[in-house]
Structure formats: C-alpha cells, structure tokens
PDB file of N, CA and C in Angstrom:
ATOM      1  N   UNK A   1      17.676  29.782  98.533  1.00  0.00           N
ATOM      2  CA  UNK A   1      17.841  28.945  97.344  1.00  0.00           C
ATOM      3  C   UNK A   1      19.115  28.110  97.418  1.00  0.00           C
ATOM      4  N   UNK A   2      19.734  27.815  98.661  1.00  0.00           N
ATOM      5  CA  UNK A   2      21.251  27.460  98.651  1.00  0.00           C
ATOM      6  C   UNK A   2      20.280  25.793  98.930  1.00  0.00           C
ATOM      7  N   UNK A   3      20.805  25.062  98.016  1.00  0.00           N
ATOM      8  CA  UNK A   3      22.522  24.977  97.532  1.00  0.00           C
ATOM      9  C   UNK A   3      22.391  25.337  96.274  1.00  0.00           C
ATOM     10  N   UNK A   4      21.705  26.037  95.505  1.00  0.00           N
ATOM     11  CA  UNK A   4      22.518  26.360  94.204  1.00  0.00           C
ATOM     12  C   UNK A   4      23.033  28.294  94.037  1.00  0.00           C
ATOM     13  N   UNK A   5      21.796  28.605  95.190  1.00  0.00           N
ATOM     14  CA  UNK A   5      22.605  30.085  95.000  1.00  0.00           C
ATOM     15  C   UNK A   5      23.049  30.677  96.984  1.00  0.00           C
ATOM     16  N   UNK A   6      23.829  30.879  97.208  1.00  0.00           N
ATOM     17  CA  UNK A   6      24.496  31.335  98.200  1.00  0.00           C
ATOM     18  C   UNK A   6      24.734  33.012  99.004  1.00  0.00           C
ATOM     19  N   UNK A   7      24.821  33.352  99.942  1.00  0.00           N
ATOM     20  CA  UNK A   7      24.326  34.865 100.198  1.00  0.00           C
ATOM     21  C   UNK A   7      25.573  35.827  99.670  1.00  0.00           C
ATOM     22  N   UNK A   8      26.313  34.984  99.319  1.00  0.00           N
ATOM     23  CA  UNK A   8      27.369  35.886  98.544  1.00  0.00           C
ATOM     24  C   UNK A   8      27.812  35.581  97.084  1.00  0.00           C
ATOM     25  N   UNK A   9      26.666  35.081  96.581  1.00  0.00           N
ATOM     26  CA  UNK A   9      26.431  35.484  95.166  1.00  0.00           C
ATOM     27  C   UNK A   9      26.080  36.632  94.779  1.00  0.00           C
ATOM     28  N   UNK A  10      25.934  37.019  94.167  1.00  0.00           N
ATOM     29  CA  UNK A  10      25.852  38.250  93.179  1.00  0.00           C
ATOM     30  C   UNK A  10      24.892  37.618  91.895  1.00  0.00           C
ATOM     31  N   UNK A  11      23.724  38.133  92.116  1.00  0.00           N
ATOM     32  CA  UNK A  11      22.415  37.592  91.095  1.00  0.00           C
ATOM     33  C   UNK A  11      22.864  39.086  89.944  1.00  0.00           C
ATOM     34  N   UNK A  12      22.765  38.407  88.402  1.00  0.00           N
ATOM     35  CA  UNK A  12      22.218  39.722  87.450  1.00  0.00           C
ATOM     36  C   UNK A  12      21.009  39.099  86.977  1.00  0.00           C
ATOM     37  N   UNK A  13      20.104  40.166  86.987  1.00  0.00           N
ATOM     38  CA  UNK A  13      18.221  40.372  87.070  1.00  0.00           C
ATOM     39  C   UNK A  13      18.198  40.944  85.545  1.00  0.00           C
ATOM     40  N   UNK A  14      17.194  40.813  84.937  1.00  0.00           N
ATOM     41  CA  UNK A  14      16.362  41.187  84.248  1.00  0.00           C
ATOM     42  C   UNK A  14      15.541  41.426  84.604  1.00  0.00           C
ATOM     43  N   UNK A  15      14.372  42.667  83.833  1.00  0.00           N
ATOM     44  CA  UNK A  15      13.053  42.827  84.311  1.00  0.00           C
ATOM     45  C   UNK A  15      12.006  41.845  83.524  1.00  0.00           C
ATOM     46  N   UNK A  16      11.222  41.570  84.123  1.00  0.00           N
ATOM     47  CA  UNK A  16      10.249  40.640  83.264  1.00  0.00           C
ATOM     48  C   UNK A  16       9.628  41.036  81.863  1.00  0.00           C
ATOM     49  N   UNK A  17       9.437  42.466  81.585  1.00  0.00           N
ATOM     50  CA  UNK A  17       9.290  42.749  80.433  1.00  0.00           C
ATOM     51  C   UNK A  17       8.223  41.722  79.415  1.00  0.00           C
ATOM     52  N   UNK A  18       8.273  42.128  78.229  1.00  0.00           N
ATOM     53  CA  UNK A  18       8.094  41.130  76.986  1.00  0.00           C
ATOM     54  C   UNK A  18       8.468  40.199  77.281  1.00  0.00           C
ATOM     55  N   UNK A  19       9.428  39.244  77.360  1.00  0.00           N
ATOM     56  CA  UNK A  19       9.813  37.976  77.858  1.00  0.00           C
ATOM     57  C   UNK A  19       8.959  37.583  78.720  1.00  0.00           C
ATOM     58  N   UNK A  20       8.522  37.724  79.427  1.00  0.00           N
ATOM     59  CA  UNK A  20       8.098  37.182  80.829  1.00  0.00           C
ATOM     60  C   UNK A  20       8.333  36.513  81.702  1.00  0.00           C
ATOM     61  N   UNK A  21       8.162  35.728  82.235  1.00  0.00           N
ATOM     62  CA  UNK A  21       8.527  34.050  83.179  1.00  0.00           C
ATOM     63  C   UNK A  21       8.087  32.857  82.620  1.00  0.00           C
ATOM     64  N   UNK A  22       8.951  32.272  82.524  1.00  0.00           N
ATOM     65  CA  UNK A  22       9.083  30.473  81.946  1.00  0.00           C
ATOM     66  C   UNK A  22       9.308  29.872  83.254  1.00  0.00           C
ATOM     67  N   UNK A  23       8.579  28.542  83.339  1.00  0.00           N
ATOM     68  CA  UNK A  23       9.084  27.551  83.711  1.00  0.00           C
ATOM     69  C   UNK A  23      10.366  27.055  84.460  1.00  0.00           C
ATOM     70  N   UNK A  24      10.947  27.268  85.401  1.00  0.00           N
ATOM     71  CA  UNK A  24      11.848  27.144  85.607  1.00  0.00           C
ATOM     72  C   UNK A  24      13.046  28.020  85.977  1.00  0.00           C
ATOM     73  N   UNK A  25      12.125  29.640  85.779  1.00  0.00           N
ATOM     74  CA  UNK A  25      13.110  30.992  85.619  1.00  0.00           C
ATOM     75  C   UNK A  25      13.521  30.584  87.151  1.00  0.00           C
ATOM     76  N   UNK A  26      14.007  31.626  87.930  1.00  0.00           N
ATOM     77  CA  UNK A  26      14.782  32.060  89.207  1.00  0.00           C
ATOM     78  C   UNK A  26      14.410  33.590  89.626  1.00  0.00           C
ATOM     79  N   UNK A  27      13.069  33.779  89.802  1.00  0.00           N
ATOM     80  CA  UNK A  27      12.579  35.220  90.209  1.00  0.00           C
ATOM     81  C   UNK A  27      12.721  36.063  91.066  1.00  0.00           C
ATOM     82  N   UNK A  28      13.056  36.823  91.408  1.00  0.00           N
ATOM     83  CA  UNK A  28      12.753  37.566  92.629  1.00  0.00           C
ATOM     84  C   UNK A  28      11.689  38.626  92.715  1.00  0.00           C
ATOM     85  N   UNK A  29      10.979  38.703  93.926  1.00  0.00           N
ATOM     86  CA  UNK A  29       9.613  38.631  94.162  1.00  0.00           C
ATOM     87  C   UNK A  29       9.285  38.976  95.756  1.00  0.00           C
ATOM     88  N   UNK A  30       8.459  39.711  95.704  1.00  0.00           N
ATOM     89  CA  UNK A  30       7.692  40.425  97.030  1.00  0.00           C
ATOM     90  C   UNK A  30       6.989  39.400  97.792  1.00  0.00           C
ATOM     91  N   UNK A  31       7.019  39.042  98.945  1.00  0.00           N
ATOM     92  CA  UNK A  31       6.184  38.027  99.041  1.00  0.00           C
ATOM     93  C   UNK A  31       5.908  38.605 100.954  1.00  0.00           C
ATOM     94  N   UNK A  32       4.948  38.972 101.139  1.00  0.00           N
ATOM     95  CA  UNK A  32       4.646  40.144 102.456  1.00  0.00           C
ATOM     96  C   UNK A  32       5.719  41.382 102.799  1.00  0.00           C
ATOM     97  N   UNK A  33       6.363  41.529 103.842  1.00  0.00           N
ATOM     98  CA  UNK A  33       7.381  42.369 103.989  1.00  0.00           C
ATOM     99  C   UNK A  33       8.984  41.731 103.478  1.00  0.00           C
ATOM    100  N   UNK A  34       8.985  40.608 102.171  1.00  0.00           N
ATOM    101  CA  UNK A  34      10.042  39.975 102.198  1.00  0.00           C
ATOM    102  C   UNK A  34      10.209  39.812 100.581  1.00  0.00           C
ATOM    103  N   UNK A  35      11.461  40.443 100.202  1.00  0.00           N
ATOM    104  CA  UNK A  35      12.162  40.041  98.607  1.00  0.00           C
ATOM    105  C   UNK A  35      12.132  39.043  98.638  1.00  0.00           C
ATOM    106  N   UNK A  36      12.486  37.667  97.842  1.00  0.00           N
ATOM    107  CA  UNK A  36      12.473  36.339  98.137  1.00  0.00           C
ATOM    108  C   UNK A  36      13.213  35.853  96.451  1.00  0.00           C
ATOM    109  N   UNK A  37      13.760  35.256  96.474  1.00  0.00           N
ATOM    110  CA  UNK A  37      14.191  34.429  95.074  1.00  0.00           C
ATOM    111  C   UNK A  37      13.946  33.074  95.172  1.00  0.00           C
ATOM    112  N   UNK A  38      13.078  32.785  94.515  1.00  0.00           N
ATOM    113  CA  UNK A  38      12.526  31.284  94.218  1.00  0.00           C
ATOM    114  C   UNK A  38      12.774  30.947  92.648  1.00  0.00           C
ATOM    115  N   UNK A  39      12.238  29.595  92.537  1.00  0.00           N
ATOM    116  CA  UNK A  39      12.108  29.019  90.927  1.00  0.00           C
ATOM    117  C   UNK A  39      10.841  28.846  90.958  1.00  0.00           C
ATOM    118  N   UNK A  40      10.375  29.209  89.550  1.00  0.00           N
ATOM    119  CA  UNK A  40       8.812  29.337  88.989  1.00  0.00           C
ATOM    120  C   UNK A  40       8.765  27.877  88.381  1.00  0.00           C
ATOM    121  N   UNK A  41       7.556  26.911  89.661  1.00  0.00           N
ATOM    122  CA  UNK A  41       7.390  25.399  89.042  1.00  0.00           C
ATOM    123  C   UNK A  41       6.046  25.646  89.123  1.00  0.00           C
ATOM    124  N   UNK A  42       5.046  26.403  88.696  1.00  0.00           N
ATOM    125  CA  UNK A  42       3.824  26.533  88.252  1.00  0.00           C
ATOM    126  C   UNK A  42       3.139  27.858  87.688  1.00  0.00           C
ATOM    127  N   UNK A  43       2.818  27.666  86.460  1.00  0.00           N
ATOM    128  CA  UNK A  43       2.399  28.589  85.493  1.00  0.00           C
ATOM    129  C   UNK A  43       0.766  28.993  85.732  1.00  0.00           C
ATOM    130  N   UNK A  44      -0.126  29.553  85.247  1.00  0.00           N
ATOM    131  CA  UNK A  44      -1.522  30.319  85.655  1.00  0.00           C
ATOM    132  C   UNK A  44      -1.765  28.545  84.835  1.00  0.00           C
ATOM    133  N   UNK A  45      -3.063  27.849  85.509  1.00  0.00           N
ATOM    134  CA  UNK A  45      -3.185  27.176  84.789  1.00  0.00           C
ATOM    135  C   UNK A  45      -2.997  25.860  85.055  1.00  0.00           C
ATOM    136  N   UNK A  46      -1.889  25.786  85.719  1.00  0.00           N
ATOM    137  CA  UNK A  46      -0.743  24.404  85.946  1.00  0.00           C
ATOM    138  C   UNK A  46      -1.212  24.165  86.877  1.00  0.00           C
ATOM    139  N   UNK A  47      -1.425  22.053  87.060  1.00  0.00           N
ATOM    140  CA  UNK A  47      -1.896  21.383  88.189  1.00  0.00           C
ATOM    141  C   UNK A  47      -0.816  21.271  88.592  1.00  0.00           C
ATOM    142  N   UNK A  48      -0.747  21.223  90.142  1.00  0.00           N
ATOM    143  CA  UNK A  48       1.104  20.991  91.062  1.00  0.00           C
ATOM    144  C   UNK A  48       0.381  20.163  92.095  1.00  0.00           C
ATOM    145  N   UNK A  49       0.953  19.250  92.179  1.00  0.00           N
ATOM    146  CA  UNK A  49       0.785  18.081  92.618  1.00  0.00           C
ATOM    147  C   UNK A  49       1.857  17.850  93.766  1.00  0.00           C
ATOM    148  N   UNK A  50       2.072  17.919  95.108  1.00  0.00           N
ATOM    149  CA  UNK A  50       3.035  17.882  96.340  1.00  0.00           C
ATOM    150  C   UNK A  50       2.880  15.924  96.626  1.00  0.00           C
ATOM    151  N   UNK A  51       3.821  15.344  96.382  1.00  0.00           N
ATOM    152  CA  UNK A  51       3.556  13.929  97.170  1.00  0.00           C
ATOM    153  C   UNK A  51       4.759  13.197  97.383  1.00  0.00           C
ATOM    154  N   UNK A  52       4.827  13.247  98.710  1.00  0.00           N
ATOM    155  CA  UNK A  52       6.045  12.381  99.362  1.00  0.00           C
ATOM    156  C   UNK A  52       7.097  13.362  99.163  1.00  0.00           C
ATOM    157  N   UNK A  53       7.209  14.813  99.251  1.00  0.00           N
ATOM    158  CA  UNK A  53       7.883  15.591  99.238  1.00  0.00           C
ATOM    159  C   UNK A  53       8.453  15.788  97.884  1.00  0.00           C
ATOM    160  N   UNK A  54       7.792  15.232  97.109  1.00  0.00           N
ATOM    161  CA  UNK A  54       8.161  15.520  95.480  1.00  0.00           C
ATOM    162  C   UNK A  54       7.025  16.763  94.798  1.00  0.00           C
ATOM    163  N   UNK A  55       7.462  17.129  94.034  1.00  0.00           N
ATOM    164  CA  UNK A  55       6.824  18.122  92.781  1.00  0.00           C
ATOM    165  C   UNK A  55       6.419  17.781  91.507  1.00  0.00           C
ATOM    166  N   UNK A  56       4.964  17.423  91.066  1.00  0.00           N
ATOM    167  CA  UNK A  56       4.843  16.997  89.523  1.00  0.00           C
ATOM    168  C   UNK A  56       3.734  18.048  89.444  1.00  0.00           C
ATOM    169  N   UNK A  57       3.813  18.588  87.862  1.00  0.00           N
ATOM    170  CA  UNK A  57       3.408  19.569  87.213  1.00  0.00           C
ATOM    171  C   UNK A  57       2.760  18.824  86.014  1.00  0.00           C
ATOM    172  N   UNK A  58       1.773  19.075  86.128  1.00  0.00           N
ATOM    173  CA  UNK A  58       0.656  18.954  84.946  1.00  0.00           C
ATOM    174  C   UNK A  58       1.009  17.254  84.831  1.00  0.00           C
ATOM    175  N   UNK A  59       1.457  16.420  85.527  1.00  0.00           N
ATOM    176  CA  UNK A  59       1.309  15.156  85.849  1.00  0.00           C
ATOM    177  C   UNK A  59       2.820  14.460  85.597  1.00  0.00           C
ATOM    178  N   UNK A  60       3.869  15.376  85.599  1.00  0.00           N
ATOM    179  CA  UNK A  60       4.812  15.133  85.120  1.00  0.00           C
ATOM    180  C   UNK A  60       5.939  15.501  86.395  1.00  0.00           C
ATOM    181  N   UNK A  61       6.897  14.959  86.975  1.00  0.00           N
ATOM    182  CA  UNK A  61       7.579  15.025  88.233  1.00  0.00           C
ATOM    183  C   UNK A  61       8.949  16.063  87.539  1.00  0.00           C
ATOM    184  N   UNK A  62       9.215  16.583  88.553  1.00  0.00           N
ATOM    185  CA  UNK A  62       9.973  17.763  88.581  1.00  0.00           C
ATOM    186  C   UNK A  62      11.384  17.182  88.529  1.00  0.00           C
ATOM    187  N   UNK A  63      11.632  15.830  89.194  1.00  0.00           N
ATOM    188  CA  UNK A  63      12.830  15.409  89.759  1.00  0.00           C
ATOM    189  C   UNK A  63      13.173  13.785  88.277  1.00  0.00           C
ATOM    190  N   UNK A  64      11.846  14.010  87.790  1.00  0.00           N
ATOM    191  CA  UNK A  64      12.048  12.365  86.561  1.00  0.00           C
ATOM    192  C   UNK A  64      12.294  11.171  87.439  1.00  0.00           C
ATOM    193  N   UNK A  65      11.585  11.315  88.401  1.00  0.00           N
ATOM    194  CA  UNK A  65      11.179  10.075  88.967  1.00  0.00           C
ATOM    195  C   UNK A  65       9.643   9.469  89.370  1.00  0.00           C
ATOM    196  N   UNK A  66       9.755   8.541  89.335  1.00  0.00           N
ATOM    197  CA  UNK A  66       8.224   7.982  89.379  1.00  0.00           C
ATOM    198  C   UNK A  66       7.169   8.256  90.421  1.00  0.00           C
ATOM    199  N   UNK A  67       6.070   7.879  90.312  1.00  0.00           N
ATOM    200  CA  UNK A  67       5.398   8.266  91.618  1.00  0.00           C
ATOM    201  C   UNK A  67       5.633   7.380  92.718  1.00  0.00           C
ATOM    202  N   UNK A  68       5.344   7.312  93.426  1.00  0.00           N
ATOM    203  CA  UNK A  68       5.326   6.454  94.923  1.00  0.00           C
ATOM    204  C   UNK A  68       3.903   6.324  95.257  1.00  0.00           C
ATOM    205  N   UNK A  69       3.289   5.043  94.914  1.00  0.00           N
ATOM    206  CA  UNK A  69       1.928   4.817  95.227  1.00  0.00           C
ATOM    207  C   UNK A  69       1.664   4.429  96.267  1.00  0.00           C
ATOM    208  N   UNK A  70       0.333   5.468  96.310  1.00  0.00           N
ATOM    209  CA  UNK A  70      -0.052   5.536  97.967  1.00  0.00           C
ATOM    210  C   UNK A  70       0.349   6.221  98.799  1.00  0.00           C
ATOM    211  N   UNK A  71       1.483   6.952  98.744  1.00  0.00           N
ATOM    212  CA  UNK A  71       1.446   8.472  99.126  1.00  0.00           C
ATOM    213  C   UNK A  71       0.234   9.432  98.966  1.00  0.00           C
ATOM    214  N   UNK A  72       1.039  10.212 100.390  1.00  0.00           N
ATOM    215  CA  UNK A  72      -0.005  11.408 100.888  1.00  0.00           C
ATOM    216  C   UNK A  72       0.168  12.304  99.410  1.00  0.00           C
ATOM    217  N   UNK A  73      -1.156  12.747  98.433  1.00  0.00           N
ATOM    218  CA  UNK A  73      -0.973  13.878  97.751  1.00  0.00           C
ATOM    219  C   UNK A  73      -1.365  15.266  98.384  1.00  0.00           C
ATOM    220  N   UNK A  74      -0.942  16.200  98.072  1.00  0.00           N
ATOM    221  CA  UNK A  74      -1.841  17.485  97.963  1.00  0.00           C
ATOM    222  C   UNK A  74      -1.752  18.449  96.789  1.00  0.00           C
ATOM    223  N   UNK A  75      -2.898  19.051  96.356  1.00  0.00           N
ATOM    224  CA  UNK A  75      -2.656  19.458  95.141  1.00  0.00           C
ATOM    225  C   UNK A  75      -3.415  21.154  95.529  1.00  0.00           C
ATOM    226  N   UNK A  76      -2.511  21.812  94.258  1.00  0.00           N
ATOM    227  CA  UNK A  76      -3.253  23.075  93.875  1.00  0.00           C
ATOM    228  C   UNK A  76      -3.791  23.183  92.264  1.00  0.00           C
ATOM    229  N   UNK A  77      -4.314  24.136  92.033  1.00  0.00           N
ATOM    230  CA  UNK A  77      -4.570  24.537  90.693  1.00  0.00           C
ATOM    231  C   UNK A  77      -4.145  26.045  90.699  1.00  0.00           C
ATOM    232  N   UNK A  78      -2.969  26.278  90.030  1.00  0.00           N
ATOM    233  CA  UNK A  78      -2.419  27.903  89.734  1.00  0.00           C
ATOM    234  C   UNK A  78      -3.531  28.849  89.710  1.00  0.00           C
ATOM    235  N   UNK A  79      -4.282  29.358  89.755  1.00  0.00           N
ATOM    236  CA  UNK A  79      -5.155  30.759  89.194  1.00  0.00           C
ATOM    237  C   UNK A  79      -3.940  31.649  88.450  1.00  0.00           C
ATOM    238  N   UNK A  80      -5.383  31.860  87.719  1.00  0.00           N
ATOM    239  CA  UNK A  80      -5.180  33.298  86.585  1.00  0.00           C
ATOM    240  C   UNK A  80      -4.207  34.019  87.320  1.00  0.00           C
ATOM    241  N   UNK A  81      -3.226  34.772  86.134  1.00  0.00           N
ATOM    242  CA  UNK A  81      -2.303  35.816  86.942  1.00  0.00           C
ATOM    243  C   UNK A  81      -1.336  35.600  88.301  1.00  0.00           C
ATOM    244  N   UNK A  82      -0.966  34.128  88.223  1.00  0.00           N
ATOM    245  CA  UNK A  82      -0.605  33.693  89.922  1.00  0.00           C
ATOM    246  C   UNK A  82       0.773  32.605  89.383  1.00  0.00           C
ATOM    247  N   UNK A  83       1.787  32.661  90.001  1.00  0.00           N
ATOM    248  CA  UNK A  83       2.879  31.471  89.942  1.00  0.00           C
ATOM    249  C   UNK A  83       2.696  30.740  90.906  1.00  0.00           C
ATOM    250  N   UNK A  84       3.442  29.592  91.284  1.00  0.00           N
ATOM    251  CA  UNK A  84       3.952  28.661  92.245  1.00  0.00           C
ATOM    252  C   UNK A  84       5.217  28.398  92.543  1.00  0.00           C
ATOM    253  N   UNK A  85       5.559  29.035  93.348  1.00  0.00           N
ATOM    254  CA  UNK A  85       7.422  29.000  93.682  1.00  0.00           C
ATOM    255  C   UNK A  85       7.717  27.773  94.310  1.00  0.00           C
ATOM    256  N   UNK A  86       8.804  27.538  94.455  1.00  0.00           N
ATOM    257  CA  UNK A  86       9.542  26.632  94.770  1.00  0.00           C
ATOM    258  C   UNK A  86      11.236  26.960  94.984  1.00  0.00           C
ATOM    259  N   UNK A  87      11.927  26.417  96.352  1.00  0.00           N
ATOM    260  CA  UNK A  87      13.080  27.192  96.392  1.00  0.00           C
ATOM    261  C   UNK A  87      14.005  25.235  95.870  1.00  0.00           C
ATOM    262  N   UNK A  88      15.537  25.390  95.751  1.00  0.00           N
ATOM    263  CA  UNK A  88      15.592  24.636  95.063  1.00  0.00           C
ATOM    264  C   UNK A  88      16.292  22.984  96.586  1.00  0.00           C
ATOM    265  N   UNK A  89      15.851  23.640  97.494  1.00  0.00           N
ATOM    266  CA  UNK A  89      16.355  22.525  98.660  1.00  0.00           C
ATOM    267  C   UNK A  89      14.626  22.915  99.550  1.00  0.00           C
ATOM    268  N   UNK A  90      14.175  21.277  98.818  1.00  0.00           N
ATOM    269  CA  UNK A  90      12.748  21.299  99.629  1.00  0.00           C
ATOM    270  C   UNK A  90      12.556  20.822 100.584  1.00  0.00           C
ATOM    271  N   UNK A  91      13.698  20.636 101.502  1.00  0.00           N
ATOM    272  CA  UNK A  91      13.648  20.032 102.948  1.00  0.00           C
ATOM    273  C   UNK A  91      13.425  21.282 104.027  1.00  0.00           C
ATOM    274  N   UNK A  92      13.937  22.408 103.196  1.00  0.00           N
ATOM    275  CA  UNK A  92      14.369  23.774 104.248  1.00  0.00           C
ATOM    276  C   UNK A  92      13.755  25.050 103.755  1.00  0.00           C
ATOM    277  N   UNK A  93      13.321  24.899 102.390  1.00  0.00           N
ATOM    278  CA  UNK A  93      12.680  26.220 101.964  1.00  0.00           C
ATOM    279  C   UNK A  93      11.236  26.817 102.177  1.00  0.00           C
ATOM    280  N   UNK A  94      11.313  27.676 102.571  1.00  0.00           N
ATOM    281  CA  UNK A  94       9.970  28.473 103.058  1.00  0.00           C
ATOM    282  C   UNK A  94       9.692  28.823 101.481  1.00  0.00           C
ATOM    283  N   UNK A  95       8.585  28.119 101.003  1.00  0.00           N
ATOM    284  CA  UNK A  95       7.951  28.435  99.434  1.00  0.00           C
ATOM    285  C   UNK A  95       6.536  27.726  99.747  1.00  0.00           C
ATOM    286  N   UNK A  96       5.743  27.689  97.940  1.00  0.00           N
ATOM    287  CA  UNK A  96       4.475  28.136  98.234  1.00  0.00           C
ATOM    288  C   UNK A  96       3.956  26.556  98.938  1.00  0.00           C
ATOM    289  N   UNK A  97       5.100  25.443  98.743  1.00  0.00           N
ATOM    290  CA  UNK A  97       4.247  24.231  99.372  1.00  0.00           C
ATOM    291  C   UNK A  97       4.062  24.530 100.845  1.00  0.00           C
ATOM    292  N   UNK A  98       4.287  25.915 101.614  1.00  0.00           N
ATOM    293  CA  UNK A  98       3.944  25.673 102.867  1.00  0.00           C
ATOM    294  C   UNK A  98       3.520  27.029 103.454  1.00  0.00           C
ATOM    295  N   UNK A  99       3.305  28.281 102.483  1.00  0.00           N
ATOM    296  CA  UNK A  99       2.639  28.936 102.456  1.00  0.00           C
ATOM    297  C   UNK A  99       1.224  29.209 102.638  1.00  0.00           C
ATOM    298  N   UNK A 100       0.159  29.998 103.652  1.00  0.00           N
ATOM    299  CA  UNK A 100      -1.078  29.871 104.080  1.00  0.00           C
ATOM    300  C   UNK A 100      -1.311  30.085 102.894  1.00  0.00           C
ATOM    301  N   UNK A 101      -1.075  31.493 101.546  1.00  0.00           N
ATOM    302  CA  UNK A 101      -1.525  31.548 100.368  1.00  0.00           C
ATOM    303  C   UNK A 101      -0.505  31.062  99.865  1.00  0.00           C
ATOM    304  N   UNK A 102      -0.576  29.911  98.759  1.00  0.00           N
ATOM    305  CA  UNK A 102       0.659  29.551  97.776  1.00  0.00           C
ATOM    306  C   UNK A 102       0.833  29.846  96.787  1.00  0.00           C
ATOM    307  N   UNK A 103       0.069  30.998  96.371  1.00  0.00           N
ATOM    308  CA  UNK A 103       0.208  31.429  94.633  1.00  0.00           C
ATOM    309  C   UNK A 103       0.887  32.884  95.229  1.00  0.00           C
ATOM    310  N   UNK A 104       1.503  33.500  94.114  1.00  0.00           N
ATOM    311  CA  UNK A 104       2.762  34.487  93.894  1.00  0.00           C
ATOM    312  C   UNK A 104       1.478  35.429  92.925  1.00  0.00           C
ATOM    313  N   UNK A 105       1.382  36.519  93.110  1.00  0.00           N
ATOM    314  CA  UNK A 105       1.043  37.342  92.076  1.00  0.00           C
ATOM    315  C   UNK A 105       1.652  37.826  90.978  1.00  0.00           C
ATOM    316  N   UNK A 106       1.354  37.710  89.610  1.00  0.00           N
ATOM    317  CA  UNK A 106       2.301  38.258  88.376  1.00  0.00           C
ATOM    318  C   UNK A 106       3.346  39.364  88.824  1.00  0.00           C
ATOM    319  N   UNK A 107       2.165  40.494  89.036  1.00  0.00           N
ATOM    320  CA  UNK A 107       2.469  41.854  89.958  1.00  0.00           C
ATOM    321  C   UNK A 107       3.749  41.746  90.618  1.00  0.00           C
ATOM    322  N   UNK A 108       3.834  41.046  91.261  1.00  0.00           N
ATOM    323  CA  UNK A 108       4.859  40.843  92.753  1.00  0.00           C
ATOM    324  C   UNK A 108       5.940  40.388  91.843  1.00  0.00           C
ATOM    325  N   UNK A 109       6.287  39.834  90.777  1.00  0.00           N
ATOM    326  CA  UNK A 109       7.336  39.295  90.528  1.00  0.00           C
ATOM    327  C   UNK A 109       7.903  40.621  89.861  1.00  0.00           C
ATOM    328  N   UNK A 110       9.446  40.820  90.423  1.00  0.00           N
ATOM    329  CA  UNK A 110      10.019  41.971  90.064  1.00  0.00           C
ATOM    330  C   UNK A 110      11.091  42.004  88.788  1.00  0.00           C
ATOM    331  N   UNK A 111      11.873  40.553  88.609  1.00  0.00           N
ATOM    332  CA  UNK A 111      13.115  40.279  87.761  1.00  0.00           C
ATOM    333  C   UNK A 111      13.349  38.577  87.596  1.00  0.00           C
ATOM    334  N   UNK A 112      13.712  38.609  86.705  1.00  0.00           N
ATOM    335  CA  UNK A 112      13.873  37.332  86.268  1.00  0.00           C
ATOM    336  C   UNK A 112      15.214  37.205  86.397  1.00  0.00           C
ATOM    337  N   UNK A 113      16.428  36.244  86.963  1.00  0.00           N
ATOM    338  CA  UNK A 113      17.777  36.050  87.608  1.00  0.00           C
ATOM    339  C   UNK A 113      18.027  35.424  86.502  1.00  0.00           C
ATOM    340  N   UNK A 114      19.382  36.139  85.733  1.00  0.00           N
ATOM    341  CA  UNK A 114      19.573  35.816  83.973  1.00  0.00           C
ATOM    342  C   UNK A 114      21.086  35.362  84.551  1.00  0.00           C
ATOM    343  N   UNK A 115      22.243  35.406  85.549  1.00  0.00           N
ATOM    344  CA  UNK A 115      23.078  35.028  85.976  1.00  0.00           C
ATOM    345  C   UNK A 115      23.548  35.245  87.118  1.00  0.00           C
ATOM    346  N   UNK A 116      24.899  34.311  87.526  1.00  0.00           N
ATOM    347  CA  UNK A 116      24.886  34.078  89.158  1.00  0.00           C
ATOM    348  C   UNK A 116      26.811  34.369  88.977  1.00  0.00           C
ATOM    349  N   UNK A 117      26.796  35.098  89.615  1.00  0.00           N
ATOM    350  CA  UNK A 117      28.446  35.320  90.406  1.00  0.00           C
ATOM    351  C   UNK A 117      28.843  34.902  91.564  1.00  0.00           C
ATOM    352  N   UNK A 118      29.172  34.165  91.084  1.00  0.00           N
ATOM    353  CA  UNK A 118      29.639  33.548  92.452  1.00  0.00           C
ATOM    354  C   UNK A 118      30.660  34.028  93.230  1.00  0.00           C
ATOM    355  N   UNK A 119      30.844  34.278  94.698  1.00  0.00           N
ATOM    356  CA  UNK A 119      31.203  34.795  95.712  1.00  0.00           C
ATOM    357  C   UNK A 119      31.727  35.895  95.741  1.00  0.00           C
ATOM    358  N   UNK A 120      31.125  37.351  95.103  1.00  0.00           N
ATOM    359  CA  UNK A 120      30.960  38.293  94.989  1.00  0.00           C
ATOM    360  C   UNK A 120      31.079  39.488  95.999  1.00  0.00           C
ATOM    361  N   UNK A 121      30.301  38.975  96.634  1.00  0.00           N
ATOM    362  CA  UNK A 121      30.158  39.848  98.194  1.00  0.00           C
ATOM    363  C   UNK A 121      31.032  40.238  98.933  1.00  0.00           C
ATOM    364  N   UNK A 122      31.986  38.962  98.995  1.00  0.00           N
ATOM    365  CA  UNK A 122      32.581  38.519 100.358  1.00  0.00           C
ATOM    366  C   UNK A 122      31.584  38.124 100.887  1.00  0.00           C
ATOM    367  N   UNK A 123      32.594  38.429 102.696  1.00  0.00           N
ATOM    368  CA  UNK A 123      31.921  37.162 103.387  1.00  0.00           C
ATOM    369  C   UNK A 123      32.107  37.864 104.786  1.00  0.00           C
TER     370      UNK A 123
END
C-alpha cells in the first residue's frame, strides 16, 4: 500500500463487526497463503470499470477525472458477498485488477485499519 502506508507503520485494526466495510476502508484480508492490506473500491453489487489504468465505480472515477475516450475498458460486476480491492499505487500493486479471481470474500476480510503509526517498527 506504500506510498501511503509503509512496512514500518504500525496499522490499529478493528474487527469488522456491526460496522462492517465502507467504501474506501483499508482492510486486511486473506488472499491464498497471503495477509494483504488493500482499500475496498467495490461493494457486492458495484460496477468497476478498469480504463487507461484508472478506476470508476458505478460510473463515477475514483481519481475525479474524466474519462479518456476510446480507451481500452475492462469491467467486473462485484458478486454477492465479494469486495474489490485495490492497493493505493496502481502502477505496482498486486490487487484484484490483476488477479486470476478479483473478488475478495466477505469471509476473508479480517479488520478494518482505523489508524496508522507511523514508523513504529523501526527499520
């Protein structure tokens, strides 16, 4: 998720609980033999739309910029019970735009990332 979160941050999690996942949360999540922290840019439901390396959701761009006509699209449709991740540098992130399956199971999502400490760890 770098550049906004770094390996020596220090994430505090919530469990998904009652609340659940919004739009935009910062999850962490099972995704084969791998924890993973992504951002939730598609809800059960939600059209996601990939074009020219941009993200629009339910016809609306992720970044508030316009379309580029005539670009390559590709699209999904969320299923029931399923997210669409997205990490927040889409030049380098392994997320669901390049995933053989691109939907996240409810299930699999473990915590919702409620704050970030920065350089925590060390190094």
């Amino acid at each position: 998720m770098a550049p906004t979160y770094r390996s020596s941050d220090l994430l505090l999690t919530r469990p998904v609980g009652r609340v659940g996942v919004r739009r935009g949360d910062v999850v962490v999540f099972g995704h084969g033999e791998l924890r993973m922290v992504k951002r939730v840019v598609g809800l059960p439901g939600d059209f996601v739309e990939l074009e020219a390396g941009r993200l629009f959701v339910n016809g609306e761009p992720l970044d508030g910029r316009p379309r580029v006509l005539g670009a390559y699209t590709q699209t999904w449709r969320v299923p029931a019970a399923s997210y669409f991740m997205a990490g927040d540098n889409p030049a380098a992130s392994d997320d669901s735009r390049v995933w053989d399956e691109p939907f996240v199971p409810v299930e699999s999502v473990a915590a919702v990332v409620t704050r970030r400490l920065v350089g925590c760890l060390g190094r």
